[in-house]
N, C-alpha and C. Protein backbone atom coordinates (compact mmCIF):
# COMPACT_ATOMS: atom_id res chain seq x y z
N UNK A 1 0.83 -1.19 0.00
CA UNK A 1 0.00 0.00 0.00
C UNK A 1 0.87 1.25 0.00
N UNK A 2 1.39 1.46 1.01
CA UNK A 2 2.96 2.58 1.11
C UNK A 2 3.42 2.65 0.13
N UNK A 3 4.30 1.65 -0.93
CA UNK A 3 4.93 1.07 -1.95
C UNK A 3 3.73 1.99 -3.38
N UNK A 4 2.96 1.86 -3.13
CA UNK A 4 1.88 2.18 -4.49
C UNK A 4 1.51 3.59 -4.04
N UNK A 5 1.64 4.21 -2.96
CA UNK A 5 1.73 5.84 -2.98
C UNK A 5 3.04 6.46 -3.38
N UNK A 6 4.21 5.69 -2.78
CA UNK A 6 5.35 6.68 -2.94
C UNK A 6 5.71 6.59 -4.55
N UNK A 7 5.06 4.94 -5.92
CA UNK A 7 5.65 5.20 -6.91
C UNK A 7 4.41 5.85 -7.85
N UNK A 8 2.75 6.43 -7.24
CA UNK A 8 2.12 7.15 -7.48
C UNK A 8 2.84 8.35 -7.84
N UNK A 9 3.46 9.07 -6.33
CA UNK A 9 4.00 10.01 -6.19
C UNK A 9 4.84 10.92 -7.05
N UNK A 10 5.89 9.32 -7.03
CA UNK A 10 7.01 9.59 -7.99
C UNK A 10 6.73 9.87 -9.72
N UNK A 11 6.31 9.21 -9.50
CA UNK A 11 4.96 9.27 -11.14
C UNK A 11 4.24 10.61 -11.40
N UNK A 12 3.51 11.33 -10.52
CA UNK A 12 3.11 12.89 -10.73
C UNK A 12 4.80 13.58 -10.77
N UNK A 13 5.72 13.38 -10.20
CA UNK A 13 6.54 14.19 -10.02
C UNK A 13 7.15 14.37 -11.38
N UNK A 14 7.47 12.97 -12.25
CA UNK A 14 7.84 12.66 -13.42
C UNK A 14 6.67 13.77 -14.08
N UNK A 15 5.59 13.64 -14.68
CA UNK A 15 4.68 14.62 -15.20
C UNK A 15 4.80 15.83 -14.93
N UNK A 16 5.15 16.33 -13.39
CA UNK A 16 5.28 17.70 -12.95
C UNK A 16 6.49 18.26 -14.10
N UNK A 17 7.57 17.77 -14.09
CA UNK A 17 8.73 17.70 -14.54
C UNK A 17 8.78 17.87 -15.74
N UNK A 18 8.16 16.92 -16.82
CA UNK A 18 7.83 16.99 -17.82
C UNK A 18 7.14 18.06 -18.57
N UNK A 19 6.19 18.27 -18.06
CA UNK A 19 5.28 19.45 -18.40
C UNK A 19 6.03 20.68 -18.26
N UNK A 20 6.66 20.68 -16.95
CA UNK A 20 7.53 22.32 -16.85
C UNK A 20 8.35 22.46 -18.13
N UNK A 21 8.82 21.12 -18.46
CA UNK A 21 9.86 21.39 -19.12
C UNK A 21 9.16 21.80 -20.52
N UNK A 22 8.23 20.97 -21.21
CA UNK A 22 7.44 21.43 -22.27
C UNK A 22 7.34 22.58 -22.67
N UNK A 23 6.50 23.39 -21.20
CA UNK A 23 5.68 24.94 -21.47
C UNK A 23 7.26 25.68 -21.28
N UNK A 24 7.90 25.18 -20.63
CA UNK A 24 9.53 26.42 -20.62
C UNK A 24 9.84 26.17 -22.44
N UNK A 25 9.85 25.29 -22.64
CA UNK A 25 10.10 25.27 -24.09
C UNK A 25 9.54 26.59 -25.17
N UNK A 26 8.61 26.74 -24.63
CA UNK A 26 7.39 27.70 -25.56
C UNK A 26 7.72 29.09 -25.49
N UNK A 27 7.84 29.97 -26.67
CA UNK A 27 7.61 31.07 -26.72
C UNK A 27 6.94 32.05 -25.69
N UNK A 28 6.83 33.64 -25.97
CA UNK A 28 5.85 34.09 -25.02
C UNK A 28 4.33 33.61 -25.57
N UNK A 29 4.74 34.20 -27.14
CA UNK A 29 3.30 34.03 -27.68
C UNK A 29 2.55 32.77 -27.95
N UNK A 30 3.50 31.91 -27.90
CA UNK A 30 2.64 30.38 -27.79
C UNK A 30 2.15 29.90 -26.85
N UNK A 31 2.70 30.39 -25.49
CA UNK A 31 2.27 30.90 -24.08
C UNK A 31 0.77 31.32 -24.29
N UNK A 32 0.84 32.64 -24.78
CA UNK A 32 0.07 33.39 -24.57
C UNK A 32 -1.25 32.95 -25.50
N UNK A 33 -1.18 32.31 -26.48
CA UNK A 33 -2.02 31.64 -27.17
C UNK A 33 -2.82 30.52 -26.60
N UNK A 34 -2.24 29.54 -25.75
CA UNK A 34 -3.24 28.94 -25.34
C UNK A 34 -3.25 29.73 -23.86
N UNK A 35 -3.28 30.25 -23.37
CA UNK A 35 -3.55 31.81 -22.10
C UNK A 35 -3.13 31.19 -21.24
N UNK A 36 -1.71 31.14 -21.24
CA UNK A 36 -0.76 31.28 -20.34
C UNK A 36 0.64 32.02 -20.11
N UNK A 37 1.26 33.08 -19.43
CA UNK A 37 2.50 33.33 -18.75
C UNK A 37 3.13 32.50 -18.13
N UNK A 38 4.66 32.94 -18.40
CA UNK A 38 5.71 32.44 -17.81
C UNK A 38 5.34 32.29 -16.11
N UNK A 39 4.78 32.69 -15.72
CA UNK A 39 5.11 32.62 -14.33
C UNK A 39 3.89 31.75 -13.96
N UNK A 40 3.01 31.32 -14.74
CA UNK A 40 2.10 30.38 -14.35
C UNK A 40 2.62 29.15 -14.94
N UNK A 41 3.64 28.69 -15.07
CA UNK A 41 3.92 27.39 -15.39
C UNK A 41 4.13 26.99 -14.21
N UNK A 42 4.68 26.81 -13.19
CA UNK A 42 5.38 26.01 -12.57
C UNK A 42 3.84 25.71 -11.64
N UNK A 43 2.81 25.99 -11.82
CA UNK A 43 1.65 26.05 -11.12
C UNK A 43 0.77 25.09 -12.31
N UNK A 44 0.34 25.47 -12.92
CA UNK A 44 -0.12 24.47 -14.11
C UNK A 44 0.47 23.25 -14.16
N UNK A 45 2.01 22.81 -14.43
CA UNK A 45 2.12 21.82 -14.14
C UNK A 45 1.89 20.99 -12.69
N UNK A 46 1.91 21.87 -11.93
CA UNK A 46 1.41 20.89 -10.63
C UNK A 46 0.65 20.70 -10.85
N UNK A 47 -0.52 21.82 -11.32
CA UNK A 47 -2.30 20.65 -11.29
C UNK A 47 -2.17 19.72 -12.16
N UNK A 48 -1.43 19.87 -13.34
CA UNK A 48 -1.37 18.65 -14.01
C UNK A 48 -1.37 17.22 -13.39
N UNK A 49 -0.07 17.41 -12.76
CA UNK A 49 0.65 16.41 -12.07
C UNK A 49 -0.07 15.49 -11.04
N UNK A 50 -0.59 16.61 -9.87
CA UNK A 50 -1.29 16.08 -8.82
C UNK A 50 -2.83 16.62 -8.82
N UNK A 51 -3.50 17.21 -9.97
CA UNK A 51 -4.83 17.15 -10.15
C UNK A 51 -5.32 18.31 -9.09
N UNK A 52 -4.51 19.22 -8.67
CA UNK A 52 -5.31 19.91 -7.82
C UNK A 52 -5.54 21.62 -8.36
């Protein structure tokens, strides 16, 4: 049970990670096209990640 949260965990963290790295990839205006700023990434990917 323990074992299947912490590689849950590890698993959003992988996605968190991923995603940051994606949207850092992006322009402003490709950003800004689907309506997002730089400074809302690192927040977007968390909900990604952990759904909240």
């Amino acid at each position: 049970m323990i074992l299947t949260k912490i590689f849950a965990y590890l698993r959003a963290l992988r996605i968190q990670y991923q995603t940051q790295n994606a949207l850092s990839k992006l322009d402003h205006r490709e950003l800004a096209d689907i309506g997002l700023n730089r400074d809302q990434i690192d927040d977007v990917a968390h909900r990604v990640a952990f759904g909240h």
